[in-house]
Protein backbone atom coordinates (compact mmCIF):
# COMPACT_ATOMS: atom_id res chain seq x y z
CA UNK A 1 86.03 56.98 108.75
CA UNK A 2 84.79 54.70 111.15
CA UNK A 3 82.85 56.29 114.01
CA UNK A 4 82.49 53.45 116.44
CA UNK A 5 80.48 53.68 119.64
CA UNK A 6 79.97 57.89 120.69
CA UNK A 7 77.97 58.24 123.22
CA UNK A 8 78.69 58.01 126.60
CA UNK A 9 76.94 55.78 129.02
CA UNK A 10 76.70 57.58 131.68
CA UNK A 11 74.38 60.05 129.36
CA UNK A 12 73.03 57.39 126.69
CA UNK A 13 69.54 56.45 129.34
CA UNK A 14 69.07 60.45 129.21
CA UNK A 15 69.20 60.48 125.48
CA UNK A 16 65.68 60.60 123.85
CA UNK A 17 67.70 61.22 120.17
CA UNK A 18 71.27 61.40 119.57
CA UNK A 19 73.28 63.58 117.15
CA UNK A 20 76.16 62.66 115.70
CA UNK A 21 78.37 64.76 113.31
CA UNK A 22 78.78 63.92 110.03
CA UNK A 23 82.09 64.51 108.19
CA UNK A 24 82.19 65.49 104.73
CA UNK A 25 83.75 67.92 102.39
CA UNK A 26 80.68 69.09 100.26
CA UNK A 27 81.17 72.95 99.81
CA UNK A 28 77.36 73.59 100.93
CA UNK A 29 74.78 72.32 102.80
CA UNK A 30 73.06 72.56 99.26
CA UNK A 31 75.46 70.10 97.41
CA UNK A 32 75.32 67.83 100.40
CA UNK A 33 71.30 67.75 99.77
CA UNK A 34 71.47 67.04 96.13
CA UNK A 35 73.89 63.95 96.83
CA UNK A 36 71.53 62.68 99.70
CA UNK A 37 68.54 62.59 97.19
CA UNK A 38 69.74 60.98 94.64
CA UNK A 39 71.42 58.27 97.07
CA UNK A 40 75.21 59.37 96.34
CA UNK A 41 76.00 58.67 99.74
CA UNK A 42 77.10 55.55 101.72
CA UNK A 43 76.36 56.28 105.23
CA UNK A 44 77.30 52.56 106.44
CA UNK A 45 80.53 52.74 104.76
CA UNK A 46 81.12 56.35 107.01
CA UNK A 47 79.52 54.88 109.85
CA UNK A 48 81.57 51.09 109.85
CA UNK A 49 79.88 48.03 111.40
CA UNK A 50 79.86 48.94 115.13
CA UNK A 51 77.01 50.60 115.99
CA UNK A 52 77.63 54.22 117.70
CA UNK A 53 74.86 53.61 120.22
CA UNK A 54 75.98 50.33 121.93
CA UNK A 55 79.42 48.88 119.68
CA UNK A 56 77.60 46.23 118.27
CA UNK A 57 78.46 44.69 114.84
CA UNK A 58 75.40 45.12 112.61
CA UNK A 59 73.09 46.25 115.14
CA UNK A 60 71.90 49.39 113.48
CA UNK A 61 69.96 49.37 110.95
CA UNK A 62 68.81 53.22 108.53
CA UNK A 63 65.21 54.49 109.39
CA UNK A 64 63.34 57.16 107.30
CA UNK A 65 65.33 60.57 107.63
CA UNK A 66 63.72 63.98 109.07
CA UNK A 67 63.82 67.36 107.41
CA UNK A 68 64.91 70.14 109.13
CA UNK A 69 65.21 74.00 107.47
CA UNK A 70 68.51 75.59 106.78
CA UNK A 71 68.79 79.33 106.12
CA UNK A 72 71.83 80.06 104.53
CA UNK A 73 73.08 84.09 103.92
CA UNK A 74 76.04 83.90 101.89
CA UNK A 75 76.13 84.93 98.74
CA UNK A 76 72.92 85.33 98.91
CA UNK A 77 69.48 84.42 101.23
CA UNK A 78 68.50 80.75 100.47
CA UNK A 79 66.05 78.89 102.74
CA UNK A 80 65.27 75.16 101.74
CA UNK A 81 64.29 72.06 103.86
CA UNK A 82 67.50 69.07 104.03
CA UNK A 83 67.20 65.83 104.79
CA UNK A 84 69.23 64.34 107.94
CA UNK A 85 69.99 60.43 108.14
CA UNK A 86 68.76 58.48 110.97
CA UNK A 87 69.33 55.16 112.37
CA UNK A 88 67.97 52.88 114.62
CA UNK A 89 69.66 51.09 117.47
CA UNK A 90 68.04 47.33 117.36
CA UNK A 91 69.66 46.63 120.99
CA UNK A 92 69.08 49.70 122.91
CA UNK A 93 65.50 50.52 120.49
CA UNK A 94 67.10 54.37 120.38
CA UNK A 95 67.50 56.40 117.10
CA UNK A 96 70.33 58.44 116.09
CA UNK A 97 71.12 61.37 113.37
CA UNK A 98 74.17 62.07 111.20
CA UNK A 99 74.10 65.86 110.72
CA UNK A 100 76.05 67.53 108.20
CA UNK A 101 78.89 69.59 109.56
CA UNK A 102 77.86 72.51 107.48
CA UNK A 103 74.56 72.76 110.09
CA UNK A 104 74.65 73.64 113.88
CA UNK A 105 72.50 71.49 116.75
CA UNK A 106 69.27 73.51 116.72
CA UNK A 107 70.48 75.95 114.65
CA UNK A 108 68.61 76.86 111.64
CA UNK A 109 70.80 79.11 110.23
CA UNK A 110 73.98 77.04 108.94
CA UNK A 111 77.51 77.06 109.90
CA UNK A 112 78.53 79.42 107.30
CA UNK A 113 75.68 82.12 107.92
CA UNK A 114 76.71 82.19 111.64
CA UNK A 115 80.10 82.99 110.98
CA UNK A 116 79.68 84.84 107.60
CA UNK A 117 77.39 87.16 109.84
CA UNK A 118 79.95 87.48 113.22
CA UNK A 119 83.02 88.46 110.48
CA UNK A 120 80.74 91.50 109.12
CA UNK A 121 80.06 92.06 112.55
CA UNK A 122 83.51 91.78 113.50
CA UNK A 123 84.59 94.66 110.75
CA UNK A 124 82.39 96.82 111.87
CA UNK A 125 82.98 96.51 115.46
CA UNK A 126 86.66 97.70 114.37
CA UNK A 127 85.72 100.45 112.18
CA UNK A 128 84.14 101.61 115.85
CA UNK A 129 80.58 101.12 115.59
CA UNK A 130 77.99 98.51 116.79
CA UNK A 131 78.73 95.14 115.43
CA UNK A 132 75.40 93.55 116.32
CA UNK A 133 73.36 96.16 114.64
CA UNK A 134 75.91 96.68 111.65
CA UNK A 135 75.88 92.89 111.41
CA UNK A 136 72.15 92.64 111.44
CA UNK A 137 72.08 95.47 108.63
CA UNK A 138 74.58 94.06 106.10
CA UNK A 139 72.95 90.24 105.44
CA UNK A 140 70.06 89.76 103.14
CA UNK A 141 66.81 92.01 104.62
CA UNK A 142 64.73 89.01 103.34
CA UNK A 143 66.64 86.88 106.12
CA UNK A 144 65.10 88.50 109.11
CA UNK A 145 67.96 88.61 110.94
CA UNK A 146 68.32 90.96 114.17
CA UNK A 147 70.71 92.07 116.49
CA UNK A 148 69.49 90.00 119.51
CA UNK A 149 70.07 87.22 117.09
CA UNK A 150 73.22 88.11 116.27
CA UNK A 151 74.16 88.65 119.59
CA UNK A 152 73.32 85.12 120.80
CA UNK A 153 75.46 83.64 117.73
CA UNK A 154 77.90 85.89 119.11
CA UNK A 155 78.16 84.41 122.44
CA UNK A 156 77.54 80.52 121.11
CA UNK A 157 80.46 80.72 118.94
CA UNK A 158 82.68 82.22 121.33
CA UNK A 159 81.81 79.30 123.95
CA UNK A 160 82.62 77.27 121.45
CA UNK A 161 86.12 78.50 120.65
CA UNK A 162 86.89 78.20 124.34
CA UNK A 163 85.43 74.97 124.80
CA UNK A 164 87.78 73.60 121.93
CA UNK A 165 90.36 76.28 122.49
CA UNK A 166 93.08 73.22 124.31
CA UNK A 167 92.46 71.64 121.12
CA UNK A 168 92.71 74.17 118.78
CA UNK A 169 96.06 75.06 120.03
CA UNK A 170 97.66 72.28 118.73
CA UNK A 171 96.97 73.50 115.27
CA UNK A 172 96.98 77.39 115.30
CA UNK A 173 98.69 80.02 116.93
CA UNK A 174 96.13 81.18 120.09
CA UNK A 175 98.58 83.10 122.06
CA UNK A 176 96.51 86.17 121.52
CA UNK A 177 93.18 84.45 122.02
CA UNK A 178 91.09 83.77 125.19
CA UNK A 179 89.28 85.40 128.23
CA UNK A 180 92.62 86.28 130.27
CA UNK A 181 94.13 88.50 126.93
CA UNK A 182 90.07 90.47 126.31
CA UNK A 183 86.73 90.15 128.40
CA UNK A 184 85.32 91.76 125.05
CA UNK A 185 83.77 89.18 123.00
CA UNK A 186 83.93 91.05 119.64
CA UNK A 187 87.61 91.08 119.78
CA UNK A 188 87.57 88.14 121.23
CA UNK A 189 86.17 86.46 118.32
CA UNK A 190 88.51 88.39 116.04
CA UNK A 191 91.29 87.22 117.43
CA UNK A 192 90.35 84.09 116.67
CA UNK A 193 88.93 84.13 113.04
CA UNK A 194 92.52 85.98 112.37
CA UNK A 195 94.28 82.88 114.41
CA UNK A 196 92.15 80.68 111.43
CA UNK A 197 93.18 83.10 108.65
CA UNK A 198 89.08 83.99 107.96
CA UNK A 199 88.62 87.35 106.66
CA UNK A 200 85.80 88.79 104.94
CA UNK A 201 87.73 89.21 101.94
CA UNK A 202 89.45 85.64 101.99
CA UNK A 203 87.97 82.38 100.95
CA UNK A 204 86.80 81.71 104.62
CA UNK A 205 83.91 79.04 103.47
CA UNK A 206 86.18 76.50 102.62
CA UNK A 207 88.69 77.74 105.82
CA UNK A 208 85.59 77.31 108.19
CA UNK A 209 84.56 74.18 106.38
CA UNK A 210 88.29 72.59 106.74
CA UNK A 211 88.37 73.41 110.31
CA UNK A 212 85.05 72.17 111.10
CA UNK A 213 86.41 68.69 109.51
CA UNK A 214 89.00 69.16 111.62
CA UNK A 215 88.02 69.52 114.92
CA UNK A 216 84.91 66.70 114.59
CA UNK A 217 87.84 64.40 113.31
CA UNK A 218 89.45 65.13 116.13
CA UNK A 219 86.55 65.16 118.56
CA UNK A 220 83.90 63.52 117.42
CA UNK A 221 81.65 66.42 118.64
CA UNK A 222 80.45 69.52 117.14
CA UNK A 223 82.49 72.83 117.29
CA UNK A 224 78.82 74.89 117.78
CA UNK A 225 75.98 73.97 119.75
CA UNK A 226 74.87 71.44 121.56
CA UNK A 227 73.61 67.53 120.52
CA UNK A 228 70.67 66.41 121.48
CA UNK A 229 72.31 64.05 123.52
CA UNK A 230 74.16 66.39 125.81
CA UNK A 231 70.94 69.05 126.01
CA UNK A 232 68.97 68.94 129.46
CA UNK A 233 66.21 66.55 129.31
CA UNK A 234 63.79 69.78 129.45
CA UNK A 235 65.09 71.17 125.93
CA UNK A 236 63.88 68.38 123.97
């Protein structure tokens, strides 16, 4: 996949970093580590000559990568450090990131812990009790996890779903999704992992992981959170 140049202009003087997704189909942020280390992967073949900063041909050139901690809650608590790729823009002297699809901007809890956490939530919010706490309850004790936690997962996943949900209509069924059918956001999150086919009891890693593919394909962007890029200059 060639990326090509991402970034808008009208935001790119803003930008102190930019974040770009990172496509793959590794099955865990864990496998995708391994392959980093022992130089399995060819960024510059993913990435194509142009730079993403300014479109150059062989402007960009690899820098040393960062480490950043990812917390990850299913099967099991597992808390490591992961490398991210970076890259210099020669032209423009500004750095950017490939991060794994499996991780969330500023999230240090990966893709599949958020949502692995918001479907246990979601059963219990249907069995009539509190999904936040129930949630909060279920997951690993040693992963510290809490309800206002929880809650704010809750909320970033459901803006996501309605930023993307134009898009997401063109491959699932969302006719019972959206503010105007609930103004609850536990079933409004429900509706949605059932519109994806992710249950508890289904094989809803590789389902997430497939959709997140999907819709960065598709969009270049991430489904969660926010880049660096597009973040108010006071968040950096």
């Amino acid at each position: 996949m060639v990326v090509g140049a991402l970034v808008p202009a009208s935001r790119e003087k803003a930008a102190r970093k930019i974040q770009l997704p990172y496509l793959n189909k590794y099955d865990t942020i864990w496998e995708y580590k391994k392959s980093f280390l022992s130089n399995s992967i060819d960024f510059f073949s993913y990435l194509g000559p142009a730079c993403p900063i300014c479109g150059g041909v062989d402007c960009y050139r690899q820098i040393t990568p960062y480490f950043r901690y990812a917390i990850d809650l299913f099967p099991g608590f597992k808390k490591k450090r992961v490398p991210v790729s970076r890259f210099l823009c020669r032209r423009k002297g500004r750095t950017f990131s490939l991060l794994p699809i499996q991780l969330i901007p500023y999230f240090h809890y990966t893709a599949a812990a958020v949502i692995g956490t918001l479907l246990v939530g979601f059963k219990w919010w249907r069995m009539g009790r509190r999904g936040l706490f129930g949630a909060s309850l279920e997951v690993d004790p040693d992963s510290l996890l809490t309800p206002y936690l929880v809650a704010y997962w809750l909320k970033a996943v459901v803006r996501g779903f309605r930023r993307a949900h134009a898009m997401l209509r063109r491959f699932f069924d969302l006719s019972n999704t959206g503010t105007s059918v609930t103004h609850e956001l536990w079933e409004e999150v429900g509706h949605y992992f059932l519109a994806f086919g992710m249950k508890l009891h289904s094989p809803w890693p590789s389902l997430l992981l497939a959709f997140l593919h999907r819709y960065s394909l598709t969009t270049t962007q991430f489904l969660f959170g926010t880049a660096s890029q597009y973040r108010a200059s006071r968040s950096h």
